[in-house]
N, C-alpha and C. Protein backbone atom coordinates (compact mmCIF):
# COMPACT_ATOMS: atom_id res chain seq x y z
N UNK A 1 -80.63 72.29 42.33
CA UNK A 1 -80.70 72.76 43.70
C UNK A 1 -79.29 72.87 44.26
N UNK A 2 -78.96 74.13 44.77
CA UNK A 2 -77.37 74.16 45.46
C UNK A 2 -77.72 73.46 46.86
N UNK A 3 -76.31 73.71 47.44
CA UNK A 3 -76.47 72.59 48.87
C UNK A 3 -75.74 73.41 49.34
N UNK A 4 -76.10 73.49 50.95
CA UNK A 4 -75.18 74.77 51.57
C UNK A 4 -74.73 73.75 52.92
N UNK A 5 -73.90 73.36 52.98
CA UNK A 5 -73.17 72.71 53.97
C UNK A 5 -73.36 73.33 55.62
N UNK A 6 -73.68 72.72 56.44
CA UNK A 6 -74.56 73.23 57.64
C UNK A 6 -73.20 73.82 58.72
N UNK A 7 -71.95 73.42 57.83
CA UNK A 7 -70.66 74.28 58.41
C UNK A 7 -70.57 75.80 57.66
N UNK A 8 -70.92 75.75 56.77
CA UNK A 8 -70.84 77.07 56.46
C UNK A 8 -72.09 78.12 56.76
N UNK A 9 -73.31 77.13 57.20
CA UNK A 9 -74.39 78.08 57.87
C UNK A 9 -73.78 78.32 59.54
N UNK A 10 -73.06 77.46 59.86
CA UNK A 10 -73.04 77.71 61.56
C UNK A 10 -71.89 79.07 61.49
N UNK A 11 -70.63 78.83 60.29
CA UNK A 11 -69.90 80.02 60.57
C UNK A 11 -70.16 81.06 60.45
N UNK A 12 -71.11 81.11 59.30
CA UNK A 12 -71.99 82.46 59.07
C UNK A 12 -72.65 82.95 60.15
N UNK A 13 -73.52 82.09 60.63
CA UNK A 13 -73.89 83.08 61.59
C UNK A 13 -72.75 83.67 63.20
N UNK A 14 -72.35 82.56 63.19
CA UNK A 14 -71.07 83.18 64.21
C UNK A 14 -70.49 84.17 63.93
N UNK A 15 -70.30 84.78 62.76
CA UNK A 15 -69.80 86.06 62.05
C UNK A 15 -70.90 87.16 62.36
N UNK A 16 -71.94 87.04 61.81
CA UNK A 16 -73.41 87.78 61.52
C UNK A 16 -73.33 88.40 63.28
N UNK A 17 -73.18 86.96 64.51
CA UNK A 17 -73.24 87.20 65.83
C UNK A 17 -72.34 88.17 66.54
N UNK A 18 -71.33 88.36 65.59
CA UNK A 18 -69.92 89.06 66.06
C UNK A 18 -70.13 90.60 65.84
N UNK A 19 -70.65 90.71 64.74
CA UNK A 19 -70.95 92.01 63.97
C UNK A 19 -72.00 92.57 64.86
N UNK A 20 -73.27 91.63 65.44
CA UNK A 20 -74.44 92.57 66.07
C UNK A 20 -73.60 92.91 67.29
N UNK A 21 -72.58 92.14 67.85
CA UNK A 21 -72.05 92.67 69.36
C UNK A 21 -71.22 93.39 69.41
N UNK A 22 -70.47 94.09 68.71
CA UNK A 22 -69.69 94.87 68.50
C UNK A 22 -70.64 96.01 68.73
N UNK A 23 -69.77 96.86 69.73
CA UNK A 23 -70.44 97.55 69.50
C UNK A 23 -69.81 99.49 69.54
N UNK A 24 -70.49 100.65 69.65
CA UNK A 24 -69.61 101.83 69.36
C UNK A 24 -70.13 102.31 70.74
N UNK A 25 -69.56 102.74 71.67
CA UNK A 25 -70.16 103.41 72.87
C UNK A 25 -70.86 104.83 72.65
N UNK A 26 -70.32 105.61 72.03
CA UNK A 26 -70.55 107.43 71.73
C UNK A 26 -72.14 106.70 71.97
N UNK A 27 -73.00 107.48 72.71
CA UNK A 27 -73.44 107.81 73.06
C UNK A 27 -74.83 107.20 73.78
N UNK A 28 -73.78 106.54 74.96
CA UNK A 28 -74.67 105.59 75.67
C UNK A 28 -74.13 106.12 77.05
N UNK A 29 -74.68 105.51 77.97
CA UNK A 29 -74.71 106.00 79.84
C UNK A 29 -73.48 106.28 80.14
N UNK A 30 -73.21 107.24 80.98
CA UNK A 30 -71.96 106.83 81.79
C UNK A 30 -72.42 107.79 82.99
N UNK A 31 -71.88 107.44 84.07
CA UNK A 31 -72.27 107.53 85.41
C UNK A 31 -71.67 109.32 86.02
N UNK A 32 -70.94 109.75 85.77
CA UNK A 32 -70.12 110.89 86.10
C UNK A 32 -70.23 112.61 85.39
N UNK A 33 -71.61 112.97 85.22
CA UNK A 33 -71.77 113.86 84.56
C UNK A 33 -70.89 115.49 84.32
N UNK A 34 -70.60 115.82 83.33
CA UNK A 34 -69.16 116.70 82.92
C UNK A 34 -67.86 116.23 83.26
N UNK A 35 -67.78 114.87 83.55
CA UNK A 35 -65.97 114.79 84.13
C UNK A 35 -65.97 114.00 82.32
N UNK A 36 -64.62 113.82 82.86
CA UNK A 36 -63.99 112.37 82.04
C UNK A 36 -64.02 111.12 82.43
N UNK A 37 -64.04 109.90 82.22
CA UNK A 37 -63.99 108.82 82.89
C UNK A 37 -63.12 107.91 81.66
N UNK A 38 -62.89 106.44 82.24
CA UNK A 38 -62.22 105.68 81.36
C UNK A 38 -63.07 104.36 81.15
N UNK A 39 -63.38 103.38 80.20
CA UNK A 39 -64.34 102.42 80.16
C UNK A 39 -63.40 101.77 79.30
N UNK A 40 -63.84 100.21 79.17
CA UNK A 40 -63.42 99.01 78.57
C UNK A 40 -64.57 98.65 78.35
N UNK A 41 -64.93 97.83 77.02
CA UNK A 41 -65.73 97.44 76.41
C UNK A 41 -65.10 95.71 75.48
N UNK A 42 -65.38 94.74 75.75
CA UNK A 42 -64.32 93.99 75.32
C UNK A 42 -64.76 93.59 73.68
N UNK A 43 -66.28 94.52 73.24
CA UNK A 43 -66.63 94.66 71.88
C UNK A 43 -65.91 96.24 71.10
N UNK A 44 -65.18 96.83 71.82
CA UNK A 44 -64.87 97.98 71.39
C UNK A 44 -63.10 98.21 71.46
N UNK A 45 -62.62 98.80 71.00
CA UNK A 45 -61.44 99.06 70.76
C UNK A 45 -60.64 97.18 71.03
N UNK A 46 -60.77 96.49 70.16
CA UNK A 46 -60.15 95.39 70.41
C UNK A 46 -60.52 94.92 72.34
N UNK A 47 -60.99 95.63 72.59
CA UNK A 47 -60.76 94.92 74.70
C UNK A 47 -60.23 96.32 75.41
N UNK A 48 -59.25 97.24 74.58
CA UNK A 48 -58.79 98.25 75.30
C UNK A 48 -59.15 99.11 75.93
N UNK A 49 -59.04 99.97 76.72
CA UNK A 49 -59.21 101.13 77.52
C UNK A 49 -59.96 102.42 76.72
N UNK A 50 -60.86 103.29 76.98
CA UNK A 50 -60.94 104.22 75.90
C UNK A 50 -61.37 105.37 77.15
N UNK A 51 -60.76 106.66 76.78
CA UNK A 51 -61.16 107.83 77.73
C UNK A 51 -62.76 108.38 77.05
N UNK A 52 -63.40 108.98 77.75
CA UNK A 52 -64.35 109.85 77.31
C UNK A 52 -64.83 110.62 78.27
N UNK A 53 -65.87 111.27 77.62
CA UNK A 53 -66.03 112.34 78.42
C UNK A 53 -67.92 112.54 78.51
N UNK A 54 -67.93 112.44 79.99
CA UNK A 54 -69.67 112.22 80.34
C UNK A 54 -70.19 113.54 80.28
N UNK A 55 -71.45 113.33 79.21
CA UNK A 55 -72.28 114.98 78.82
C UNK A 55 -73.03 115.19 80.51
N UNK A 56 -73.81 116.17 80.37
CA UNK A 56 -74.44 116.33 81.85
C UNK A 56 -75.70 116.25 81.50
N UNK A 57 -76.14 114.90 80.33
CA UNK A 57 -77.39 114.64 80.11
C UNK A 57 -77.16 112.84 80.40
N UNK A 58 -76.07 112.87 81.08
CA UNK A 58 -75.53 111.81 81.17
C UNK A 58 -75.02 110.49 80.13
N UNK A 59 -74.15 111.16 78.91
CA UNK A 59 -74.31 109.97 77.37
C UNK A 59 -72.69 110.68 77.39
N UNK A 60 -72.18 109.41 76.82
CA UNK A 60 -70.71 109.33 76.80
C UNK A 60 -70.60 109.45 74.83
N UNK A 61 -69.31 110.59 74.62
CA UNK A 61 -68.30 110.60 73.84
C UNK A 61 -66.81 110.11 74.11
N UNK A 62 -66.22 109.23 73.30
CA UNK A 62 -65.02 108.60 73.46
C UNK A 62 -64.21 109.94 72.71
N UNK A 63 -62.84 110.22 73.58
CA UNK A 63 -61.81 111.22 73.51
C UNK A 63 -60.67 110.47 72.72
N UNK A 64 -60.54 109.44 73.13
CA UNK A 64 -59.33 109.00 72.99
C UNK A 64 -59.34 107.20 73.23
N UNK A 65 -58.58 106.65 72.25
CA UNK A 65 -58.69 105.44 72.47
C UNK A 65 -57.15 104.82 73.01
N UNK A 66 -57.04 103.46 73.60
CA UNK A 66 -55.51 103.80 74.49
C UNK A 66 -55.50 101.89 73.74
N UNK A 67 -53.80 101.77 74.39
CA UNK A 67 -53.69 100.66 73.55
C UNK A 67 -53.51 99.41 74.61
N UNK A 68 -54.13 99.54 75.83
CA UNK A 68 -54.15 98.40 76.51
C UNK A 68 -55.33 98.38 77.20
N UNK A 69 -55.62 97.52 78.09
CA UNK A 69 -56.95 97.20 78.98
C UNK A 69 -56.67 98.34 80.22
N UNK A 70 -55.86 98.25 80.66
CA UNK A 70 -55.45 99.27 81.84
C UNK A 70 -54.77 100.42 81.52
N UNK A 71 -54.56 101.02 80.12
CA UNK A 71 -53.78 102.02 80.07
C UNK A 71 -54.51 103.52 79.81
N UNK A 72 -55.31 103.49 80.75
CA UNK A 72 -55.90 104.84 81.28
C UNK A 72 -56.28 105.72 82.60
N UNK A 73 -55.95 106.68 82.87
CA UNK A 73 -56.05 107.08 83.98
C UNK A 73 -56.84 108.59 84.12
N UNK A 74 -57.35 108.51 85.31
CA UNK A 74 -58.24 109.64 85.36
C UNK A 74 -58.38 110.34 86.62
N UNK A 75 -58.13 111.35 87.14
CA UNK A 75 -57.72 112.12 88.66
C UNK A 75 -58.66 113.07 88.86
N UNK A 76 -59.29 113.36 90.01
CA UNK A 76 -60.09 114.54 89.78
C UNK A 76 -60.96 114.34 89.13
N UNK A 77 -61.24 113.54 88.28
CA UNK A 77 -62.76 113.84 87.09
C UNK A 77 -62.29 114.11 86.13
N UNK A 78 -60.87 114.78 85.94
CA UNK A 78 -60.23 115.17 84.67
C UNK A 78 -60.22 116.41 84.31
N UNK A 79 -60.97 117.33 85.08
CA UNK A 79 -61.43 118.42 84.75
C UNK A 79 -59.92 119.40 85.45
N UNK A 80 -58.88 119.04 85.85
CA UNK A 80 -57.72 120.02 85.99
C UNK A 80 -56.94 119.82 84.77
N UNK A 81 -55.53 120.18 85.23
CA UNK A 81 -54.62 120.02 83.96
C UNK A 81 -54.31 118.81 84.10
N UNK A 82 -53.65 118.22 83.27
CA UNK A 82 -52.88 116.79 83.48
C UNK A 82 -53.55 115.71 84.48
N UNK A 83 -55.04 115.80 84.55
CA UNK A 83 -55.45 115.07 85.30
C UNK A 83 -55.89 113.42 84.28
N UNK A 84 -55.90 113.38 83.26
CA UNK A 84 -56.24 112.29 82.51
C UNK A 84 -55.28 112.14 81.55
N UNK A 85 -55.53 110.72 81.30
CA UNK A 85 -54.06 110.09 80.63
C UNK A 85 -54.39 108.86 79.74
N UNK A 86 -54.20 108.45 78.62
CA UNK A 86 -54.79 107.45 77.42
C UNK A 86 -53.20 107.06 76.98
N UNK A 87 -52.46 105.95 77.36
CA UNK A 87 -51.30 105.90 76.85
C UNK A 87 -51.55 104.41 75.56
């Protein structure tokens, strides 16, 4: 009979727990139908900022992923020139 040490069942599942929460946004709610908007997810891009862009069935595609919590910006809806920004 093997023996499974009840530390290596608790880390396992803390892993197993990490993996179900992670998660991919493309194509879940977002509030602003045809603009762009910016969202944080602290299961997605490490915690960071990610631009996307709201369908007018209301379900989000990610554009662009940015490399901080605050490093996105969005003017207008996004829909001019230079109105959105993912640094």
């Amino acid at each position: 009979m093997k023996f499974i040490s009840l530390t290596t069942i608790i880390m396992s599942t803390a892993v197993l727990a990490e993996i179900a929460t992670a998660s991919d946004p493309n194509g879940g709610p977002c509030a602003r139908a045809n603009h762009f908007e910016c969202g944080v997810l602290t299961s997605f891009n490490d915690g960071s900022a990610f631009l996307f862009f709201c369908f007018a069935d209301h379900s989000l595609l990610v554009d662009e992923l940015c490399s901080c919590p605050t490093c996105c910006s969005v003017t207008d809806g996004g829909t001019g020139a230079d109105t959105f920004e993912c640094t």
